[in-house]
PDB file of N, CA and C in Angstrom:
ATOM      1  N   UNK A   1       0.827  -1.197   0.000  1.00  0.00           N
ATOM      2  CA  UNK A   1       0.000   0.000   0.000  1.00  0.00           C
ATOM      3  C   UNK A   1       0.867   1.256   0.000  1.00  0.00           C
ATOM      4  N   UNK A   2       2.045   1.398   0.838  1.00  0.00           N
ATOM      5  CA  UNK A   2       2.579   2.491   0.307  1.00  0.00           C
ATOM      6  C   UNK A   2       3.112   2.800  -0.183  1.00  0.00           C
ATOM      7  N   UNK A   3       3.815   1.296  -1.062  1.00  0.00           N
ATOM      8  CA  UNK A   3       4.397   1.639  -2.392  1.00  0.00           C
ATOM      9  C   UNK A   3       3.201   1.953  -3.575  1.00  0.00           C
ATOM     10  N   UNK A   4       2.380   1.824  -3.246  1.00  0.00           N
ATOM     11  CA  UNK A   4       1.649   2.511  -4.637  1.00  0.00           C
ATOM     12  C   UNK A   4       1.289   4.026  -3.921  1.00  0.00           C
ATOM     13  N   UNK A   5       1.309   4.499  -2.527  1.00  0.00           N
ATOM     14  CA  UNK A   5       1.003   5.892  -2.379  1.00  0.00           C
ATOM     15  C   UNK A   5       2.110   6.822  -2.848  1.00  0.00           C
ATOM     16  N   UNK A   6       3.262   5.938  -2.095  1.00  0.00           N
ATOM     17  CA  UNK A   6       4.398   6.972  -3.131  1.00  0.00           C
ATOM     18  C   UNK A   6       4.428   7.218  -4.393  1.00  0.00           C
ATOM     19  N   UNK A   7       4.335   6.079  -5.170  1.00  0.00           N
ATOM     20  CA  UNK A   7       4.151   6.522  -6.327  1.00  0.00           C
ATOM     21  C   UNK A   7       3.546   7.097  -6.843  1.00  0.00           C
ATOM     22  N   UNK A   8       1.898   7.153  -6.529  1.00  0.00           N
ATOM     23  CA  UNK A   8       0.718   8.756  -6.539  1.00  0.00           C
ATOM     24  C   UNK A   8       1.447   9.525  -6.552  1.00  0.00           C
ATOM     25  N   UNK A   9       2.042   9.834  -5.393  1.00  0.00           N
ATOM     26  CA  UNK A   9       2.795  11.209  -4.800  1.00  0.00           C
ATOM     27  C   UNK A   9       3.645  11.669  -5.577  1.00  0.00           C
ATOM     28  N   UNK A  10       4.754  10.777  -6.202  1.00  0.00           N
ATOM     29  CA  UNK A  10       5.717  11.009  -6.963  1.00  0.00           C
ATOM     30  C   UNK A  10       4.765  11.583  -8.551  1.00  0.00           C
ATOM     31  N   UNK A  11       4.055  11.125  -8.722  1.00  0.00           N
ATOM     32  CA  UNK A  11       3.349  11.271  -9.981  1.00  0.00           C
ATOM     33  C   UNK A  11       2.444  12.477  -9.934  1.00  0.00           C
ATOM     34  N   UNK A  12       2.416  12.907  -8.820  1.00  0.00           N
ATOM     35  CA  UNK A  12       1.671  13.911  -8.657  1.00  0.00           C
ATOM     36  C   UNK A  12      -0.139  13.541  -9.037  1.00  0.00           C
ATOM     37  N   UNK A  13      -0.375  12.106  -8.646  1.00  0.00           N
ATOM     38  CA  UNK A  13      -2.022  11.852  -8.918  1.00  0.00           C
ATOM     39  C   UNK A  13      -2.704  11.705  -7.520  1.00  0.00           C
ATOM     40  N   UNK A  14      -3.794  12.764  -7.348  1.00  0.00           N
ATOM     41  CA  UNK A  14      -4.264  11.755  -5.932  1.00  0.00           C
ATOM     42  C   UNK A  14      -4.897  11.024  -5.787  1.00  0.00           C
ATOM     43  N   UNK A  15      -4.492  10.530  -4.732  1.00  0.00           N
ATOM     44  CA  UNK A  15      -5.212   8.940  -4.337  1.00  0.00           C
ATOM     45  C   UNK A  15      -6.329   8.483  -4.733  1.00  0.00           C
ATOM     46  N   UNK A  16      -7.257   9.669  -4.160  1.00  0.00           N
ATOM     47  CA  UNK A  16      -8.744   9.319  -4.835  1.00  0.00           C
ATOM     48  C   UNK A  16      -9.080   9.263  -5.975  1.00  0.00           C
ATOM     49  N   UNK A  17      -8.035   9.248  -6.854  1.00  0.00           N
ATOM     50  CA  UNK A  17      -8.116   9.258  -8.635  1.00  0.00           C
ATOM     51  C   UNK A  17      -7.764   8.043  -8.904  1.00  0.00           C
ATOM     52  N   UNK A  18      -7.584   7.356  -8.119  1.00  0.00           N
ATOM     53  CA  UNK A  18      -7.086   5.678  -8.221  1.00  0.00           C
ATOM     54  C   UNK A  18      -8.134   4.881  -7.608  1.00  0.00           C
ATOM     55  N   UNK A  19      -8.751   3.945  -8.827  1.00  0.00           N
ATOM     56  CA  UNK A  19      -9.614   3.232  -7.801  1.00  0.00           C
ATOM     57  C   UNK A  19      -9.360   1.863  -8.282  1.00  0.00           C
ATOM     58  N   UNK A  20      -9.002   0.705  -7.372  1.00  0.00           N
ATOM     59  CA  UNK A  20      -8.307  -0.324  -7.588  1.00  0.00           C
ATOM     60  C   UNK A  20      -9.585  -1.428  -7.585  1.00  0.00           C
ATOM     61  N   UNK A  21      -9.697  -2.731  -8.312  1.00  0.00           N
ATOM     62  CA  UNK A  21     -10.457  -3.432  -8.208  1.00  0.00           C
ATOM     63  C   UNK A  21     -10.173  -5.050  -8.010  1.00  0.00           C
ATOM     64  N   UNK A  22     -11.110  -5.571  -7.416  1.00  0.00           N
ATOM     65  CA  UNK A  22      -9.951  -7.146  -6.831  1.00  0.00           C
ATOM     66  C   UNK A  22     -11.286  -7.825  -7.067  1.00  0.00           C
ATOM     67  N   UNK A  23     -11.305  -8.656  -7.478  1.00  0.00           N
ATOM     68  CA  UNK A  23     -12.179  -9.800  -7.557  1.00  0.00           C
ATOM     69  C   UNK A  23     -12.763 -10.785  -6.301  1.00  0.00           C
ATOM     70  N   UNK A  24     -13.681 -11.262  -5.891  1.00  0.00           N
ATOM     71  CA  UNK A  24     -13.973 -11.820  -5.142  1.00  0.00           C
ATOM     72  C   UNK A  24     -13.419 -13.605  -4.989  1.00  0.00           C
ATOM     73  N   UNK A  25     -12.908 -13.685  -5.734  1.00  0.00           N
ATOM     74  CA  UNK A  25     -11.962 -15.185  -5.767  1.00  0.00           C
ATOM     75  C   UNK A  25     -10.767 -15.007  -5.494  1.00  0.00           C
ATOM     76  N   UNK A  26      -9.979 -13.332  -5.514  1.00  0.00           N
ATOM     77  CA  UNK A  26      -9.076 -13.101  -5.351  1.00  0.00           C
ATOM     78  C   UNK A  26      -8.930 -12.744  -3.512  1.00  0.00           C
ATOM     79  N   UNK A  27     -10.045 -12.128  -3.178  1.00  0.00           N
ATOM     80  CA  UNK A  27     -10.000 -11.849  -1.922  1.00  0.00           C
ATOM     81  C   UNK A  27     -10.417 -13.128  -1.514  1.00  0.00           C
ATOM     82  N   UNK A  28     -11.111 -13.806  -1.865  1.00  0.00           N
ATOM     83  CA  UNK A  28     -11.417 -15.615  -0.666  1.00  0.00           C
ATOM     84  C   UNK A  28     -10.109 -16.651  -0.596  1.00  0.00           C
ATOM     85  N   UNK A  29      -8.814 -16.128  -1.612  1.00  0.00           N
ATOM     86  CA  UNK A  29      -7.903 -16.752  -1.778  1.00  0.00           C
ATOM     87  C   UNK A  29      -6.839 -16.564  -0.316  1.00  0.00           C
ATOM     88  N   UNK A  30      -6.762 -15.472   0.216  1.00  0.00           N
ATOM     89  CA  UNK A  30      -6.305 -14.918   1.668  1.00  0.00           C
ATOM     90  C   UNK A  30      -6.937 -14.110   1.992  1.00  0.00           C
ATOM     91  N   UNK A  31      -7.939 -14.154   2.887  1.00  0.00           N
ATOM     92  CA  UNK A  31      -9.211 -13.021   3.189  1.00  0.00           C
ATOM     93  C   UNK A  31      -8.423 -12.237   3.994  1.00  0.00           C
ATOM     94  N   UNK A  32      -7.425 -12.715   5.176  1.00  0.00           N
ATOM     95  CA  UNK A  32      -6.734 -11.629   6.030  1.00  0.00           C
ATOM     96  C   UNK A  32      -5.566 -10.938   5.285  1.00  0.00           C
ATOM     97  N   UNK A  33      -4.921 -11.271   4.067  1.00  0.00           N
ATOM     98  CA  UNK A  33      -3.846 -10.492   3.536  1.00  0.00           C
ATOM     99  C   UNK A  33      -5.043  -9.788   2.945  1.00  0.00           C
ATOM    100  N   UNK A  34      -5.993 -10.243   2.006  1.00  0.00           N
ATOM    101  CA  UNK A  34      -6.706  -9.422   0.744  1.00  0.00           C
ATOM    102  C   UNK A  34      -7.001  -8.233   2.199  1.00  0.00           C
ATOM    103  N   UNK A  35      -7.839  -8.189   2.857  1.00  0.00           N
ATOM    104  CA  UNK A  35      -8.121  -7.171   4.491  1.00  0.00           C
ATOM    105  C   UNK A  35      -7.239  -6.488   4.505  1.00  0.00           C
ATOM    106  N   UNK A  36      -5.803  -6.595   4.919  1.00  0.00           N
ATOM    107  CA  UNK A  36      -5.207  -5.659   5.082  1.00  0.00           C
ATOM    108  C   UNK A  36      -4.799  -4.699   3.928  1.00  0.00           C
ATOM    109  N   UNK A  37      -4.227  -5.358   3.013  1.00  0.00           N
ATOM    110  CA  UNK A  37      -4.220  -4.557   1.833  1.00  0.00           C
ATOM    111  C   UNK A  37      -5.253  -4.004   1.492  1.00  0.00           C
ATOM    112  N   UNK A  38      -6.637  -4.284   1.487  1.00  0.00           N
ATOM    113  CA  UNK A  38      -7.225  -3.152   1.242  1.00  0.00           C
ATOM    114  C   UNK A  38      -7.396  -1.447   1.791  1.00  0.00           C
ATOM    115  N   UNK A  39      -7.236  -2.587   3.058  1.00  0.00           N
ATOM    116  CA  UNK A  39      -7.542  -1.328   4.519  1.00  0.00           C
ATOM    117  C   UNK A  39      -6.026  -0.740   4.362  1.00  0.00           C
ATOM    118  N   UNK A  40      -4.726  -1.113   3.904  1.00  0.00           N
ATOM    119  CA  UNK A  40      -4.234  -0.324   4.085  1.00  0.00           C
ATOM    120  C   UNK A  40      -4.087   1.082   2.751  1.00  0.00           C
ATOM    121  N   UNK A  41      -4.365   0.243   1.417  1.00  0.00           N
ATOM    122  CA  UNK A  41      -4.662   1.254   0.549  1.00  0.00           C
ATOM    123  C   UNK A  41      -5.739   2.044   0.706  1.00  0.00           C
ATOM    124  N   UNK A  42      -6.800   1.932   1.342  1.00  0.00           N
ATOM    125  CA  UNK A  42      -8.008   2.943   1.536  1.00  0.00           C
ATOM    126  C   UNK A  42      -7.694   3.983   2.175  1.00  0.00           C
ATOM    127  N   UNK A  43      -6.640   3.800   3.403  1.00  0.00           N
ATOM    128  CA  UNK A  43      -6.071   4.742   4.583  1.00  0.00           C
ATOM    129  C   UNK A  43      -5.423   5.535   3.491  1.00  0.00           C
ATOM    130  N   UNK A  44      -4.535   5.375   2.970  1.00  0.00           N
ATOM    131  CA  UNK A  44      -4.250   6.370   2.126  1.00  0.00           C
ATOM    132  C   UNK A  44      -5.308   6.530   0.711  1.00  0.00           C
ATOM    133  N   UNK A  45      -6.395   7.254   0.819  1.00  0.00           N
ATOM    134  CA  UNK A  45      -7.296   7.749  -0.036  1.00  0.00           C
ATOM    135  C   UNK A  45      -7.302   6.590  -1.366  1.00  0.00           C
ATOM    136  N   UNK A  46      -6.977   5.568  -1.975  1.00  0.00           N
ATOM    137  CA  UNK A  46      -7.279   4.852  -2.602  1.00  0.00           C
ATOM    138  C   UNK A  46      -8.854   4.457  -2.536  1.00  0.00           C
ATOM    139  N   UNK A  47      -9.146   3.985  -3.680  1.00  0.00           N
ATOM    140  CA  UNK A  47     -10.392   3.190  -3.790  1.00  0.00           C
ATOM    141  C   UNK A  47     -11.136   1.933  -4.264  1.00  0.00           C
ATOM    142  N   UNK A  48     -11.600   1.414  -3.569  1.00  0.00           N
ATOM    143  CA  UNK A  48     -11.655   0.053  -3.713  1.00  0.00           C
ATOM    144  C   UNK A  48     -13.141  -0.517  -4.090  1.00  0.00           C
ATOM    145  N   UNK A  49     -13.137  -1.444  -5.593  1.00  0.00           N
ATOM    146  CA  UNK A  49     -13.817  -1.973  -5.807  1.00  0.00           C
ATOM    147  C   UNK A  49     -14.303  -3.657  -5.740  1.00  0.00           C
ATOM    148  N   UNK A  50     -15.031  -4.441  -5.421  1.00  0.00           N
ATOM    149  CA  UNK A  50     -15.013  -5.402  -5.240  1.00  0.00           C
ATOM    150  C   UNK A  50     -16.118  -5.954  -6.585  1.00  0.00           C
ATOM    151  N   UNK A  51     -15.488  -6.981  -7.460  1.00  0.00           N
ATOM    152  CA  UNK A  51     -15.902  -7.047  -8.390  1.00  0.00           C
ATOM    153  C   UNK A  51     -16.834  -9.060  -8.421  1.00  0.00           C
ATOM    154  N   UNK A  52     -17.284  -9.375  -9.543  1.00  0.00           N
ATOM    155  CA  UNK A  52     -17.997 -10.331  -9.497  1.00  0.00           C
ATOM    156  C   UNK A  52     -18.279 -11.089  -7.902  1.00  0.00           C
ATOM    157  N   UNK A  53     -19.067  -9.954  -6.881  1.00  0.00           N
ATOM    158  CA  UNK A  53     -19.448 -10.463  -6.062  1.00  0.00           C
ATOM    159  C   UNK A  53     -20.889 -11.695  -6.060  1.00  0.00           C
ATOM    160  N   UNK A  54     -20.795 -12.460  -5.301  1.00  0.00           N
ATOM    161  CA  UNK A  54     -21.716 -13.612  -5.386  1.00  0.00           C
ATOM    162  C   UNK A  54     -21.273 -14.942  -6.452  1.00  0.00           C
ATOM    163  N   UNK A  55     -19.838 -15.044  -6.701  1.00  0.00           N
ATOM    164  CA  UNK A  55     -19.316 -16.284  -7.604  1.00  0.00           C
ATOM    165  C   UNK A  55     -18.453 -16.947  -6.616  1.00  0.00           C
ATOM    166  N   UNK A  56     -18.176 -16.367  -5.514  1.00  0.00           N
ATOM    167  CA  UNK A  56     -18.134 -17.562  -4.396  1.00  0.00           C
ATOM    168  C   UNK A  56     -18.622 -17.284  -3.349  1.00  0.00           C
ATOM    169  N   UNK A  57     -17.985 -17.661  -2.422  1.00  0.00           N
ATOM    170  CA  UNK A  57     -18.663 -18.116  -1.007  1.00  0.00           C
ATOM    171  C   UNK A  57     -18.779 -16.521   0.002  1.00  0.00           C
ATOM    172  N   UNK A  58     -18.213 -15.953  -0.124  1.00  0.00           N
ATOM    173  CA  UNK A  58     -18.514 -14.440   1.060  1.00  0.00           C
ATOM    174  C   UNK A  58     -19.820 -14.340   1.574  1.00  0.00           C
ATOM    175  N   UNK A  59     -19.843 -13.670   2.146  1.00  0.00           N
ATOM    176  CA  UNK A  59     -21.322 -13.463   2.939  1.00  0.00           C
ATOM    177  C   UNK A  59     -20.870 -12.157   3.057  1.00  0.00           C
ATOM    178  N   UNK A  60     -22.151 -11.536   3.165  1.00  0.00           N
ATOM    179  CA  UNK A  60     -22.609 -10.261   3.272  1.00  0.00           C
ATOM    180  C   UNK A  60     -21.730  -9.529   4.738  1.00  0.00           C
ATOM    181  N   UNK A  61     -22.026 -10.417   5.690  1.00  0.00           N
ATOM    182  CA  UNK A  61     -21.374 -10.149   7.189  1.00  0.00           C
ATOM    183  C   UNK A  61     -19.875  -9.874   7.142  1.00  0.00           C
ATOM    184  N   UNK A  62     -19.327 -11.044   5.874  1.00  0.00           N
ATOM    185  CA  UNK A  62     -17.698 -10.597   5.604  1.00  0.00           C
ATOM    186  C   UNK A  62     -17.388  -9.605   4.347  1.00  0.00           C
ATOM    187  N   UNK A  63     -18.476  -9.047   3.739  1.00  0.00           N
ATOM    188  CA  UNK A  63     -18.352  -8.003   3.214  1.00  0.00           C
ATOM    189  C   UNK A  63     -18.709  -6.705   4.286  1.00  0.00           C
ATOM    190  N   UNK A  64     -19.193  -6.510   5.037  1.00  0.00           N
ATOM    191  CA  UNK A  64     -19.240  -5.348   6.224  1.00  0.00           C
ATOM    192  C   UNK A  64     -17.959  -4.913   6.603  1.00  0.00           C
ATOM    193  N   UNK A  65     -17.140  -5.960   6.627  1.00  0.00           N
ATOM    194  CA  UNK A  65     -16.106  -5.391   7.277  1.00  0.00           C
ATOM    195  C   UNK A  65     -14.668  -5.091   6.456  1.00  0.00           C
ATOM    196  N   UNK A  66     -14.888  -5.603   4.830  1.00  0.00           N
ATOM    197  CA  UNK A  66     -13.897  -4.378   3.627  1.00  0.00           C
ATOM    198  C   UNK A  66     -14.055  -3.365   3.014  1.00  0.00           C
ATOM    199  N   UNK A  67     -13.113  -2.536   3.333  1.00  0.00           N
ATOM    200  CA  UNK A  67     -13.333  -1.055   3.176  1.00  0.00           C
ATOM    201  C   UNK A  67     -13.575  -1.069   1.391  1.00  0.00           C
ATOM    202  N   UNK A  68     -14.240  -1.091   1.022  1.00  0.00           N
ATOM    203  CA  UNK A  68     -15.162  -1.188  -0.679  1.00  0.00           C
ATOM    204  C   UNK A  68     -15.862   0.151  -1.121  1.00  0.00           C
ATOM    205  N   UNK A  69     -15.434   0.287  -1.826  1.00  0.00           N
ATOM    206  CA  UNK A  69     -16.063   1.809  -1.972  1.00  0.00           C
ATOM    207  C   UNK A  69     -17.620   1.514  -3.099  1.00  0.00           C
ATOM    208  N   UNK A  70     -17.428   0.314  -3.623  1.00  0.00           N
ATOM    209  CA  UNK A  70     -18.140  -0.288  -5.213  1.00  0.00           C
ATOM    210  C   UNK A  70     -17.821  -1.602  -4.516  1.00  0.00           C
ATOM    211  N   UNK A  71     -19.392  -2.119  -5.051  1.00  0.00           N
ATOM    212  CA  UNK A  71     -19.368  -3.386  -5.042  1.00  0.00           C
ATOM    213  C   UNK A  71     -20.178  -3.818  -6.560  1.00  0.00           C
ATOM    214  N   UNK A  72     -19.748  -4.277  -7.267  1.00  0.00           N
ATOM    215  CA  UNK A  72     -20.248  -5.077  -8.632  1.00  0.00           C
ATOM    216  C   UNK A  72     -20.845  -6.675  -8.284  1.00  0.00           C
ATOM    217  N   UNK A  73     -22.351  -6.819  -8.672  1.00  0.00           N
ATOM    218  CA  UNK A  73     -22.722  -7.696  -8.073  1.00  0.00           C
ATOM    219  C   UNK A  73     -22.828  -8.861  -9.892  1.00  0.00           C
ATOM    220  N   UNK A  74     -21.941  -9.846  -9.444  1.00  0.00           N
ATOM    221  CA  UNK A  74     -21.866 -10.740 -10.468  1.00  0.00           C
ATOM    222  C   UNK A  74     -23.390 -10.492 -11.577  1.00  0.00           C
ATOM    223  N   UNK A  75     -22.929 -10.759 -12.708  1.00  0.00           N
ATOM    224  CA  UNK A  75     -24.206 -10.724 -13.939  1.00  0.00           C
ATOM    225  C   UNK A  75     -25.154 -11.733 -14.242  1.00  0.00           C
ATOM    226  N   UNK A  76     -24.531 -13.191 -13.622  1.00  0.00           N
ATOM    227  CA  UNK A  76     -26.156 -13.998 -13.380  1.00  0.00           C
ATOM    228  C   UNK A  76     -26.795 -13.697 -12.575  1.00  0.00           C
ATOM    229  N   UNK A  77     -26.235 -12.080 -11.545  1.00  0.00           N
ATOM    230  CA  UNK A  77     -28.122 -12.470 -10.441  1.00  0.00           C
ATOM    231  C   UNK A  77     -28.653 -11.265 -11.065  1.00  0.00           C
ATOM    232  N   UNK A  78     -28.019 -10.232 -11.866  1.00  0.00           N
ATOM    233  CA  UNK A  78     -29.283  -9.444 -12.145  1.00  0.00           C
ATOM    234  C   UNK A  78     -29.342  -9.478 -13.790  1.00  0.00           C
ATOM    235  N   UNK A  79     -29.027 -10.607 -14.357  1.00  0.00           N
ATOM    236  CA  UNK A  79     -29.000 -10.411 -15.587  1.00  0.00           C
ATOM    237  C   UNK A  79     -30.663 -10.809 -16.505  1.00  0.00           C
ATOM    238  N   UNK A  80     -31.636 -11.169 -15.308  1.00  0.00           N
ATOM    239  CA  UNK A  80     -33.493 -11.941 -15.441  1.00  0.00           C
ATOM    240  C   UNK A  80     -33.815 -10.476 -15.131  1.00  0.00           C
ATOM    241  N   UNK A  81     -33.443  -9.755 -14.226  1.00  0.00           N
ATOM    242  CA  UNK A  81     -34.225  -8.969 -13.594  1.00  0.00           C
ATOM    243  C   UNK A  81     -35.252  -7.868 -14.132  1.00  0.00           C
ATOM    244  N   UNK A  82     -35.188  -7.806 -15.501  1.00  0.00           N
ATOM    245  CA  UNK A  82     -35.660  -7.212 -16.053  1.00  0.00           C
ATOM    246  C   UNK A  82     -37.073  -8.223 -16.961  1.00  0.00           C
ATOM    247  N   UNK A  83     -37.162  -9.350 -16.829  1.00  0.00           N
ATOM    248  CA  UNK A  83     -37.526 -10.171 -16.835  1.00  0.00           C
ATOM    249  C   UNK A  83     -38.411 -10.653 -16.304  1.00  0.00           C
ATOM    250  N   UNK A  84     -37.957 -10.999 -14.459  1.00  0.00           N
ATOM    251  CA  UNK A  84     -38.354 -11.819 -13.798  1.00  0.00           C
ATOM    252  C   UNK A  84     -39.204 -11.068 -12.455  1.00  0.00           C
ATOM    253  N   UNK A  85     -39.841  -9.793 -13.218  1.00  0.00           N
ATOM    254  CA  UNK A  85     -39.973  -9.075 -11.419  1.00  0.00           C
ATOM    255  C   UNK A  85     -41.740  -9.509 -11.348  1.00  0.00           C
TER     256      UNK A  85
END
């Protein structure tokens, strides 16, 4: 995390112009490394998206507690919805 803030810095971009995105197979792969790295890029103004949520196992309860700025909810659950209401 703060090798990518320095480099903002050095580049003169801020943080909040960076918004990083991780997949949900990527975070169930080490939920406590994927955690900290997020939380520590968010502390420095980064932004975090969590992408094809609902293609594995997370629960809602362990999404409460990553700092996510966007959550993208996988395309088979709302891909009827227009459909199926």
């Amino acid at each position: 995390a703060g090798g990518v803030a320095a480099r903002l810095a050095r580049h003169g971009v801020p943080a909040g112009a960076l918004q990083l995105e991780i997949t949900e197979h990527v975070l169930l792969e080490d939920p406590q490394r994927a955690a900290d790295t997020l939380a520590g890029l968010t502390a420095h103004g980064v932004k975090m998206s969590l992408d094809d949520f609902g293609t594995g196992y997370s629960s809602l309860v362990h999404l409460r507690r990553l700092p996510v700025s966007e959550l993208k909810i996988d395309r088979s659950f709302v891909a009827r919805l227009a459909v199926d209401h």
